[in-house]
N, C-alpha and C. Protein backbone atom coordinates (compact mmCIF):
# COMPACT_ATOMS: atom_id res chain seq x y z
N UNK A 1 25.56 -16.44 6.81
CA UNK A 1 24.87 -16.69 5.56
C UNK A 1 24.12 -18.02 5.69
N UNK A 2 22.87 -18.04 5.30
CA UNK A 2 22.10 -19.27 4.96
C UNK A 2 22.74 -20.24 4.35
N UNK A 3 22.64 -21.77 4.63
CA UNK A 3 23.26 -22.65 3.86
C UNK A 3 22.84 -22.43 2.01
N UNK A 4 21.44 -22.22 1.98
CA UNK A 4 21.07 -22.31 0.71
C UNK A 4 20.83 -21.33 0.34
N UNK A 5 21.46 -19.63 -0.22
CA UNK A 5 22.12 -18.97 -0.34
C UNK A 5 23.85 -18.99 -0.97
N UNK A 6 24.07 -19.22 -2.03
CA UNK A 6 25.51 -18.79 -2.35
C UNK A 6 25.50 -17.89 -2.37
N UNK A 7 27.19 -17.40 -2.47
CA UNK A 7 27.84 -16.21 -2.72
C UNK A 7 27.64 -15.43 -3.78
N UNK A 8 27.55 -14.22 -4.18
CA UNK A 8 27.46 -13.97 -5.61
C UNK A 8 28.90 -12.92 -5.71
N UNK A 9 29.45 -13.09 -7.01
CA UNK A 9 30.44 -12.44 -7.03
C UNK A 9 31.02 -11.31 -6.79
N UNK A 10 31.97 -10.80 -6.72
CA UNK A 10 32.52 -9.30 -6.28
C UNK A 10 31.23 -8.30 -6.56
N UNK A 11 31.37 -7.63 -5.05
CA UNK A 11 30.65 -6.33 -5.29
C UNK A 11 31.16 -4.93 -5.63
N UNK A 12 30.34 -4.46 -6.20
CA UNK A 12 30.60 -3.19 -7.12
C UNK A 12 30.90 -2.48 -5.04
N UNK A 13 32.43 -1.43 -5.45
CA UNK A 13 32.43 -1.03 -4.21
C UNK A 13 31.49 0.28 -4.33
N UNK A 14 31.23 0.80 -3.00
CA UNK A 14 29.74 1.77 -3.44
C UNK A 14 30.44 3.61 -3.41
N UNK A 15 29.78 4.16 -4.13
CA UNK A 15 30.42 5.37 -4.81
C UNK A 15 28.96 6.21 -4.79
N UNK A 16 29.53 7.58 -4.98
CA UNK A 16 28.95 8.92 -4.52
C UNK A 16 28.29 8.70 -5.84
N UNK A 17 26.60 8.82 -5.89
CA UNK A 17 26.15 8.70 -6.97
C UNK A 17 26.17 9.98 -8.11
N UNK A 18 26.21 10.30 -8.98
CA UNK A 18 26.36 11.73 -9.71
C UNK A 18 25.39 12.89 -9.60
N UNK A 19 26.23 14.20 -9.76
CA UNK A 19 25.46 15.28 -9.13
C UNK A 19 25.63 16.53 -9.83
N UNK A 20 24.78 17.60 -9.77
CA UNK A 20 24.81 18.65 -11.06
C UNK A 20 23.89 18.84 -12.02
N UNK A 21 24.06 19.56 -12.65
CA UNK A 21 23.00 19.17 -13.83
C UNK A 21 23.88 18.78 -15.17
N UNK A 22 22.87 17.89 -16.09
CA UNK A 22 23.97 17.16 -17.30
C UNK A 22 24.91 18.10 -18.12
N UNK A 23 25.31 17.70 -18.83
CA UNK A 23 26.41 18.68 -19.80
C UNK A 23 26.04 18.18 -20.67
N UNK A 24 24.85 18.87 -21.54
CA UNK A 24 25.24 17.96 -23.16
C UNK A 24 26.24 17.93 -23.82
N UNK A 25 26.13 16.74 -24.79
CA UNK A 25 27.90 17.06 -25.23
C UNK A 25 29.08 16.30 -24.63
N UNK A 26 28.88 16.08 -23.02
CA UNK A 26 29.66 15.76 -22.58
C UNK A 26 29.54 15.00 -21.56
N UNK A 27 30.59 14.07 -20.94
CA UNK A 27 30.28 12.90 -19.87
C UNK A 27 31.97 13.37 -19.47
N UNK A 28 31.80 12.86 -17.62
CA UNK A 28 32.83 13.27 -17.30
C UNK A 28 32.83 12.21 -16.46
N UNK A 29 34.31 11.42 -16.35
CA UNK A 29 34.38 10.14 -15.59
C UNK A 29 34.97 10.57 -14.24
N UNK A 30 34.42 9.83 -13.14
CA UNK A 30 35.13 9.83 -11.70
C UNK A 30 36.42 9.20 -11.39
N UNK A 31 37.00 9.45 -10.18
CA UNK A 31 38.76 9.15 -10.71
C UNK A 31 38.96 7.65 -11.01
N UNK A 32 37.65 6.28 -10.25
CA UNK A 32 37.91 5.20 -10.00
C UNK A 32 37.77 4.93 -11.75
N UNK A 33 36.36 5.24 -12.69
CA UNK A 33 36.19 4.77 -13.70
C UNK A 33 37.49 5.58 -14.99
N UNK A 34 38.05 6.78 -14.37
CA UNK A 34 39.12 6.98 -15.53
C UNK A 34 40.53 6.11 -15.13
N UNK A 35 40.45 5.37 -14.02
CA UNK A 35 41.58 3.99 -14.23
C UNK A 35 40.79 3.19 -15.06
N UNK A 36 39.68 2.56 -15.19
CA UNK A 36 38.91 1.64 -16.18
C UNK A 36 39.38 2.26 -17.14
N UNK A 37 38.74 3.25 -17.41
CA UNK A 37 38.84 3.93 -19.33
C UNK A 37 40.36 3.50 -19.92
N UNK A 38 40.96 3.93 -19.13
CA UNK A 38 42.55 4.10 -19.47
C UNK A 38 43.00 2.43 -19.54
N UNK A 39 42.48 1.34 -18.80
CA UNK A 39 42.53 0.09 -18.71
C UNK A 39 42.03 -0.70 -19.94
N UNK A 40 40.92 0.11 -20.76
CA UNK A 40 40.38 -0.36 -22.07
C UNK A 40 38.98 -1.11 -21.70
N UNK A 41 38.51 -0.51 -20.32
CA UNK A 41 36.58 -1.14 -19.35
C UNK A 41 35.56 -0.32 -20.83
N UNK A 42 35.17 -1.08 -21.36
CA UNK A 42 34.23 -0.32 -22.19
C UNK A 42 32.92 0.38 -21.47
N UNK A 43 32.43 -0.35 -20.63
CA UNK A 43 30.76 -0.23 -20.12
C UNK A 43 31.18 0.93 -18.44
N UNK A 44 30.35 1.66 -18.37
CA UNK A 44 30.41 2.26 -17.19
C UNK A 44 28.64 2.62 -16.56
N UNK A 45 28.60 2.64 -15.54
CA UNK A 45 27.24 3.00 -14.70
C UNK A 45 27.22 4.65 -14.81
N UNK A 46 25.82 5.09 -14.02
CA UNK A 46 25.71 6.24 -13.54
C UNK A 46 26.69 6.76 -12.70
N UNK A 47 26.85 6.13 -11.72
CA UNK A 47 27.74 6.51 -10.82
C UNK A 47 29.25 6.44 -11.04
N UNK A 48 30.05 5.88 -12.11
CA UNK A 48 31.15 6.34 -12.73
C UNK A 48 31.22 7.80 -13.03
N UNK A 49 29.93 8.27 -13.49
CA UNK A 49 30.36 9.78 -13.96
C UNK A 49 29.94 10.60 -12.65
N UNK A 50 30.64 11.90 -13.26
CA UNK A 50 30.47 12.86 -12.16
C UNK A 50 29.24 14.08 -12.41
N UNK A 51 28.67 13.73 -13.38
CA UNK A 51 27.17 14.23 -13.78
C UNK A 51 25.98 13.67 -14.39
N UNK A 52 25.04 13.27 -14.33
CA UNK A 52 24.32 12.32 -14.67
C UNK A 52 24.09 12.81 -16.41
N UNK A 53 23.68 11.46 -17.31
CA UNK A 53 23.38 11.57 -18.55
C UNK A 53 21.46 12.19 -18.52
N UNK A 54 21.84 12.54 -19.90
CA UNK A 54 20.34 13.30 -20.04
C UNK A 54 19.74 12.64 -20.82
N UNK A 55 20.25 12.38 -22.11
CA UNK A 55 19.77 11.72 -23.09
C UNK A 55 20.22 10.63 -24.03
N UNK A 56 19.76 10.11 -24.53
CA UNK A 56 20.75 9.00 -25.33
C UNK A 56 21.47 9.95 -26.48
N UNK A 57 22.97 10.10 -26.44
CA UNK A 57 23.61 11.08 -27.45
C UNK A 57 25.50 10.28 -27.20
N UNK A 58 25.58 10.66 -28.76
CA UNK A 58 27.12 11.04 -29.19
C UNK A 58 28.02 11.84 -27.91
N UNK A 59 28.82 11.48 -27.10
CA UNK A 59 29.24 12.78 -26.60
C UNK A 59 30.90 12.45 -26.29
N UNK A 60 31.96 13.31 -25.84
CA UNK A 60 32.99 13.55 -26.10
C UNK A 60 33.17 13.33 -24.52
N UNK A 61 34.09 12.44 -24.09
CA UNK A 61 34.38 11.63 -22.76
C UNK A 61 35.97 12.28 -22.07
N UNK A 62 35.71 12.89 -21.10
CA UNK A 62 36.77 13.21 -20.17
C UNK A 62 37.01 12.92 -19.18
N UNK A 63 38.34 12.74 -18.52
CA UNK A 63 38.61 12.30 -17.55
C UNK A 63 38.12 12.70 -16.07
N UNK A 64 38.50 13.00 -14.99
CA UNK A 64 38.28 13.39 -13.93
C UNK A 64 39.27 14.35 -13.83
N UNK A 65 40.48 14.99 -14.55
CA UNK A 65 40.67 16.05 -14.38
C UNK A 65 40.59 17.00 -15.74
N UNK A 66 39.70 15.96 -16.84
CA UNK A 66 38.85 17.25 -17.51
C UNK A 66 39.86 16.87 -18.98
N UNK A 67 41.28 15.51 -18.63
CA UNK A 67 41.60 15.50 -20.11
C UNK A 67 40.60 14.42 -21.11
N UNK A 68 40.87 14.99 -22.47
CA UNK A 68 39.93 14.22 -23.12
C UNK A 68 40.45 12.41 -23.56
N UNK A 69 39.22 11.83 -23.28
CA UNK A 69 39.71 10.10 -23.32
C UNK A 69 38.87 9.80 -24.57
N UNK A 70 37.76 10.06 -25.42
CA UNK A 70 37.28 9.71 -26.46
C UNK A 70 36.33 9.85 -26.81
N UNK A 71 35.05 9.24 -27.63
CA UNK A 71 33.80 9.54 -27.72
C UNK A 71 33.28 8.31 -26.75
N UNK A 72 32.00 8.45 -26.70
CA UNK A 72 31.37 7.11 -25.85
C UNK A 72 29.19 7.31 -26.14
N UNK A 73 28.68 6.54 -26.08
CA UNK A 73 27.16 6.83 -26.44
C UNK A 73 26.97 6.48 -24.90
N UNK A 74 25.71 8.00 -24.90
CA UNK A 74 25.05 7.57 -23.27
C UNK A 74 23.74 6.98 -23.46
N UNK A 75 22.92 6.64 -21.93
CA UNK A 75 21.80 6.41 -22.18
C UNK A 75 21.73 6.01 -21.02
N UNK A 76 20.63 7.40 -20.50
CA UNK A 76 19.73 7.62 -19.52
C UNK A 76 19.12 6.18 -18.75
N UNK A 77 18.25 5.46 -19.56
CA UNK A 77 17.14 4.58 -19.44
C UNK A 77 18.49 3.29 -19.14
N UNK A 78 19.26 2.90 -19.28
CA UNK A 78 20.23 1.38 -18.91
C UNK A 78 20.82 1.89 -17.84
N UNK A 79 20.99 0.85 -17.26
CA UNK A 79 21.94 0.68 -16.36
C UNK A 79 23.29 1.15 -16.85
N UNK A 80 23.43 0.67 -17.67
CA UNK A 80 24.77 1.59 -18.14
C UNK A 80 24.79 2.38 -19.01
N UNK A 81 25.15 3.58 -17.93
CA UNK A 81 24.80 5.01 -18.52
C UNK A 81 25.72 5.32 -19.89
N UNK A 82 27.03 4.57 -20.42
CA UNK A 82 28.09 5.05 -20.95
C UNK A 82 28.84 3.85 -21.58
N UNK A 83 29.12 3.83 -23.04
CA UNK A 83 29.31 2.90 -23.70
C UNK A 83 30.49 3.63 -24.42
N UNK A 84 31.55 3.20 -24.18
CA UNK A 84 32.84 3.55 -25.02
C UNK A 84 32.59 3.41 -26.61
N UNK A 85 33.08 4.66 -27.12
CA UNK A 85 33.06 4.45 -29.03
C UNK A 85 34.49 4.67 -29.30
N UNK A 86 35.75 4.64 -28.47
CA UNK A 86 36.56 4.84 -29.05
C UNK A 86 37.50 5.97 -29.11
N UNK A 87 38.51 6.48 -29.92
CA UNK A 87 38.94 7.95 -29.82
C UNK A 87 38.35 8.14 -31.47
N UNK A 88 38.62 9.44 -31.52
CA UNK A 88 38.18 10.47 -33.02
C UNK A 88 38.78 11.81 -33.08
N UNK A 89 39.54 12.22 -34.13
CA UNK A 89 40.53 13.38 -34.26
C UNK A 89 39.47 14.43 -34.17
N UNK A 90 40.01 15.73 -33.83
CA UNK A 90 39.61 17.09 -33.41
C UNK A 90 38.97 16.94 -32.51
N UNK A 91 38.45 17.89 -32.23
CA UNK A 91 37.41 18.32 -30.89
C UNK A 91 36.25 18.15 -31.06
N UNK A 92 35.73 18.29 -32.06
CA UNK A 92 34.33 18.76 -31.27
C UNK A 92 33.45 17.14 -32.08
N UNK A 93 32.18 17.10 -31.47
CA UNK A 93 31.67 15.80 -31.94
C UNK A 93 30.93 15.72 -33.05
N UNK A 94 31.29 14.59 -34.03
CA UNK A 94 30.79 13.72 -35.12
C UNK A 94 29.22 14.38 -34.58
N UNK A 95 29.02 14.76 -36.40
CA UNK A 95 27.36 14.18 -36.42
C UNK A 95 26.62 12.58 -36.73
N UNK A 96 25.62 12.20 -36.32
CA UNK A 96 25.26 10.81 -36.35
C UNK A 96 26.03 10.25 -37.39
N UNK A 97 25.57 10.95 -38.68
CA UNK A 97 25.61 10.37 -40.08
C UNK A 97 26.98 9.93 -40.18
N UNK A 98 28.07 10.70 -39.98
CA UNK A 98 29.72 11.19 -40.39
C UNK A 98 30.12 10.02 -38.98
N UNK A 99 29.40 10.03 -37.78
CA UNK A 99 29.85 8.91 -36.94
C UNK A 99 29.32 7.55 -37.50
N UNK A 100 28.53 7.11 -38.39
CA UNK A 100 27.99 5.43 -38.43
C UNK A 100 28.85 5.71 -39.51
N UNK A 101 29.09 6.71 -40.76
CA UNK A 101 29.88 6.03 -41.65
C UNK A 101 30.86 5.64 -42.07
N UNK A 102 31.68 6.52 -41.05
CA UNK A 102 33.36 6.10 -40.90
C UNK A 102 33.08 4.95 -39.94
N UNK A 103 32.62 4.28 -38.90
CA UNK A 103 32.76 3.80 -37.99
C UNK A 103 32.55 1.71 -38.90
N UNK A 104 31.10 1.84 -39.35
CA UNK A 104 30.80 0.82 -40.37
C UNK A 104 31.75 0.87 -41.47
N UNK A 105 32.12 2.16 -42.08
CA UNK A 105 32.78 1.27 -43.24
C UNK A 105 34.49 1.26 -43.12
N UNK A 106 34.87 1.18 -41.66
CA UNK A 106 36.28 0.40 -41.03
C UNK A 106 35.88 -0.82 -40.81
N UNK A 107 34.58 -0.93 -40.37
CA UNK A 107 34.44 -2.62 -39.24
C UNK A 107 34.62 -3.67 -40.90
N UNK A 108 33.47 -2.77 -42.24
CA UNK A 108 33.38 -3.68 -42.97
C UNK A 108 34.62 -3.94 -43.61
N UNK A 109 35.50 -3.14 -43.79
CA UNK A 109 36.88 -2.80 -44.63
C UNK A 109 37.53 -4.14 -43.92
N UNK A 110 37.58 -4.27 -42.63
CA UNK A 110 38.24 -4.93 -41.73
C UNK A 110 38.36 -6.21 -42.19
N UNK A 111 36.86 -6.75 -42.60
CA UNK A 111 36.37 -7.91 -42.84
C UNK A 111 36.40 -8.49 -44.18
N UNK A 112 36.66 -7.51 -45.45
CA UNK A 112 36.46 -7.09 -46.68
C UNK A 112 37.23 -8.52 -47.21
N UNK A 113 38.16 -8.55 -47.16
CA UNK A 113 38.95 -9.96 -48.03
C UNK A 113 38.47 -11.62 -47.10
N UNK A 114 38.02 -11.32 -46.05
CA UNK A 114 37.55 -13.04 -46.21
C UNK A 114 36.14 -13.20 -46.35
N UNK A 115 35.34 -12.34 -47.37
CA UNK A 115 34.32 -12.74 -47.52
C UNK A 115 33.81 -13.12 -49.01
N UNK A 116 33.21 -13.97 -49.31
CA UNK A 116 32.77 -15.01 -50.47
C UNK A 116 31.78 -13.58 -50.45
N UNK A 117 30.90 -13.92 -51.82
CA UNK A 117 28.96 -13.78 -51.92
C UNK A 117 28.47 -14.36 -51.16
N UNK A 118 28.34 -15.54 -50.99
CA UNK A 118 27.68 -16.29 -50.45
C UNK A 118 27.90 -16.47 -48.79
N UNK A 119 28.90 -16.14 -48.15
CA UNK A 119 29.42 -16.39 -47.27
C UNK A 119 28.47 -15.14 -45.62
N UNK A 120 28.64 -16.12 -44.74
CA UNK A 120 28.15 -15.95 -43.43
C UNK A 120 28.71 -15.27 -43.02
N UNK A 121 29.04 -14.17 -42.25
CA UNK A 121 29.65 -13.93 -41.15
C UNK A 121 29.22 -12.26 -40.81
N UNK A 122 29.98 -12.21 -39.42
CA UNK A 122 29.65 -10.83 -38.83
C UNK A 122 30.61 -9.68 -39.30
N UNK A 123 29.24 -8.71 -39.62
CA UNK A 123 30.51 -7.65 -40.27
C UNK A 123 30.78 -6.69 -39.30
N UNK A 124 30.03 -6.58 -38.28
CA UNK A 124 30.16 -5.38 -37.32
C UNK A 124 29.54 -6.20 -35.97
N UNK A 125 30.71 -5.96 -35.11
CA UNK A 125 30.44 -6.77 -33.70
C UNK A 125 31.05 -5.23 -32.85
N UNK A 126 30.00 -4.64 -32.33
CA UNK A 126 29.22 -3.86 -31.25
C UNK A 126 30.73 -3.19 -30.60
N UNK A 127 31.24 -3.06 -29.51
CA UNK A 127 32.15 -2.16 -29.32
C UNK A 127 33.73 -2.74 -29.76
N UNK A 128 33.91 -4.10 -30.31
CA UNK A 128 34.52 -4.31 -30.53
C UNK A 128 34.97 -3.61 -32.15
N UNK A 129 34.24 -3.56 -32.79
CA UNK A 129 34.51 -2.20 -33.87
C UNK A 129 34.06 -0.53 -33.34
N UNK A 130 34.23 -0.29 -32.22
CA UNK A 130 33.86 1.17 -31.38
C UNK A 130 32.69 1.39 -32.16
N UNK A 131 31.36 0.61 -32.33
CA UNK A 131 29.99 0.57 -32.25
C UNK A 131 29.34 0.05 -31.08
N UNK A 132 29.32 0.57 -30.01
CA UNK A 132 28.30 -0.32 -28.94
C UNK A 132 27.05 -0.26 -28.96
N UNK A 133 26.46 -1.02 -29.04
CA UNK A 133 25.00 -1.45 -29.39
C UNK A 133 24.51 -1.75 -30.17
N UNK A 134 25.57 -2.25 -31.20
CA UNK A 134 25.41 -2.82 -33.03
C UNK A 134 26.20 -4.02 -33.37
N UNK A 135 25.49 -4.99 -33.57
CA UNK A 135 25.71 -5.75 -34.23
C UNK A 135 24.86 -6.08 -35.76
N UNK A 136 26.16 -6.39 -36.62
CA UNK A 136 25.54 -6.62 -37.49
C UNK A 136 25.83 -7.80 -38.65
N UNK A 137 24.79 -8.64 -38.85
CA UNK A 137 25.25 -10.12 -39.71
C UNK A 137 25.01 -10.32 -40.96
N UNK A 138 25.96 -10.96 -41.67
CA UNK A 138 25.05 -10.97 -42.96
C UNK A 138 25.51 -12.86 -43.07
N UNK A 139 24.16 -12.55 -43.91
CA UNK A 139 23.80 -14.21 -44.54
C UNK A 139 23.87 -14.09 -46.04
N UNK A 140 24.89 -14.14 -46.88
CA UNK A 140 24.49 -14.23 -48.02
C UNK A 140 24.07 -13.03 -48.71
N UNK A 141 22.98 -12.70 -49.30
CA UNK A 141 22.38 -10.97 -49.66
C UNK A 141 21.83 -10.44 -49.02
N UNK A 142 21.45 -11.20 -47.43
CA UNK A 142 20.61 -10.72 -46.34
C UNK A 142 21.80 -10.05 -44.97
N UNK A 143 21.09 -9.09 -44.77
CA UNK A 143 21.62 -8.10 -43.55
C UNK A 143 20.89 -8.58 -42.24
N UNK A 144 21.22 -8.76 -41.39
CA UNK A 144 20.43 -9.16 -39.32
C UNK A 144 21.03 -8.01 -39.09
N UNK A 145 20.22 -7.02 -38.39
CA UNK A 145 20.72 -6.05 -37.04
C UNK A 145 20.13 -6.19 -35.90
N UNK A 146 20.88 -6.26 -35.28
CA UNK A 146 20.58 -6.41 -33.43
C UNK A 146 20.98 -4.76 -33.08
N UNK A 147 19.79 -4.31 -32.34
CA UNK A 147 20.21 -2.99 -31.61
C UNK A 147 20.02 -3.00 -30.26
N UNK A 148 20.91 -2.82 -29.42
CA UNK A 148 20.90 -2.56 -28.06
C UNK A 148 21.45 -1.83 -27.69
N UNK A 149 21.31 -0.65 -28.26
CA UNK A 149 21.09 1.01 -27.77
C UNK A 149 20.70 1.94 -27.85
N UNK A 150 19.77 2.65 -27.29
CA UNK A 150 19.10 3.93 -27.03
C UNK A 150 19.70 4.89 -28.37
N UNK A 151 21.26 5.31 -28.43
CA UNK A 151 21.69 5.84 -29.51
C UNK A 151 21.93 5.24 -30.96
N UNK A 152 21.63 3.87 -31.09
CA UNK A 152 21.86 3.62 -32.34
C UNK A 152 20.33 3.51 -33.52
């Protein structure tokens, strides 16, 4: 290595990139990223799954031998193809609407007793309320949204 050149940190070890055609509906993790999932790794690449994403969508997240681990939002266009949302009862997947409104009005419920009128703070912080790619602030009677995702 060149003197002036550092190191840069751990490398991603390299993996069979994904193959097939997509599954709407559905994302299916490789065996290395369903130890992450199960570990509580929110963010995953293309190459975690074992079929590439198609579109930015809602979809219902399984393991590598096909059991179900939760919902998660994809998106084609990032680097990271797969954004954990969490688990959600029954099978089959939330429509948009029925997914932002249970999802927002837990984060806000959450927050509900330490907030004044007047008062600052974040009511919805991104996967940490199983919203990834939402944040959201309020100032007083004013709402800030930050979006950084394809599905939101």
């Amino acid at each position: 290595m060149r003197p002036d050149k550092r190191p840069r940190g751990p490398r991603r070890p390299e993996s069979t990139p994904p193959s097939g055609p997509p599954t709407p509906g559905l994302a299916q993790l490789n065996e290395r990223a369903t130890s992450l999932w199960r570990r509580g790794q929110a963010w995953f690449y293309a190459d975690d799954l074992m079929r590439p994403v198609h579109a930015a969508e809602l979809v219902r997240v399984v393991d590598a031998e096909g059991r179900p681990c939760g919902l998660a939002v994809t998106s084609p266009a990032s680097k990271l193809a797969l954004r954990a949302c969490g688990p959600w009862d029954g099978e089959a997947i939330p429509d948009r609407e029925a997914f932002f409104a249970t999802r927002l009005a837990a984060a806000i419920e959450r927050r509900a007793g330490m907030l004044g009128p007047r008062d600052g703070a974040r009511l919805v912080h991104g996967e940490a309320d199983d919203l990834p790619g939402l944040v959201v602030d309020r100032y007083g009677s004013v709402l800030v949204l930050q979006v950084t995702s394809q599905f939101v």
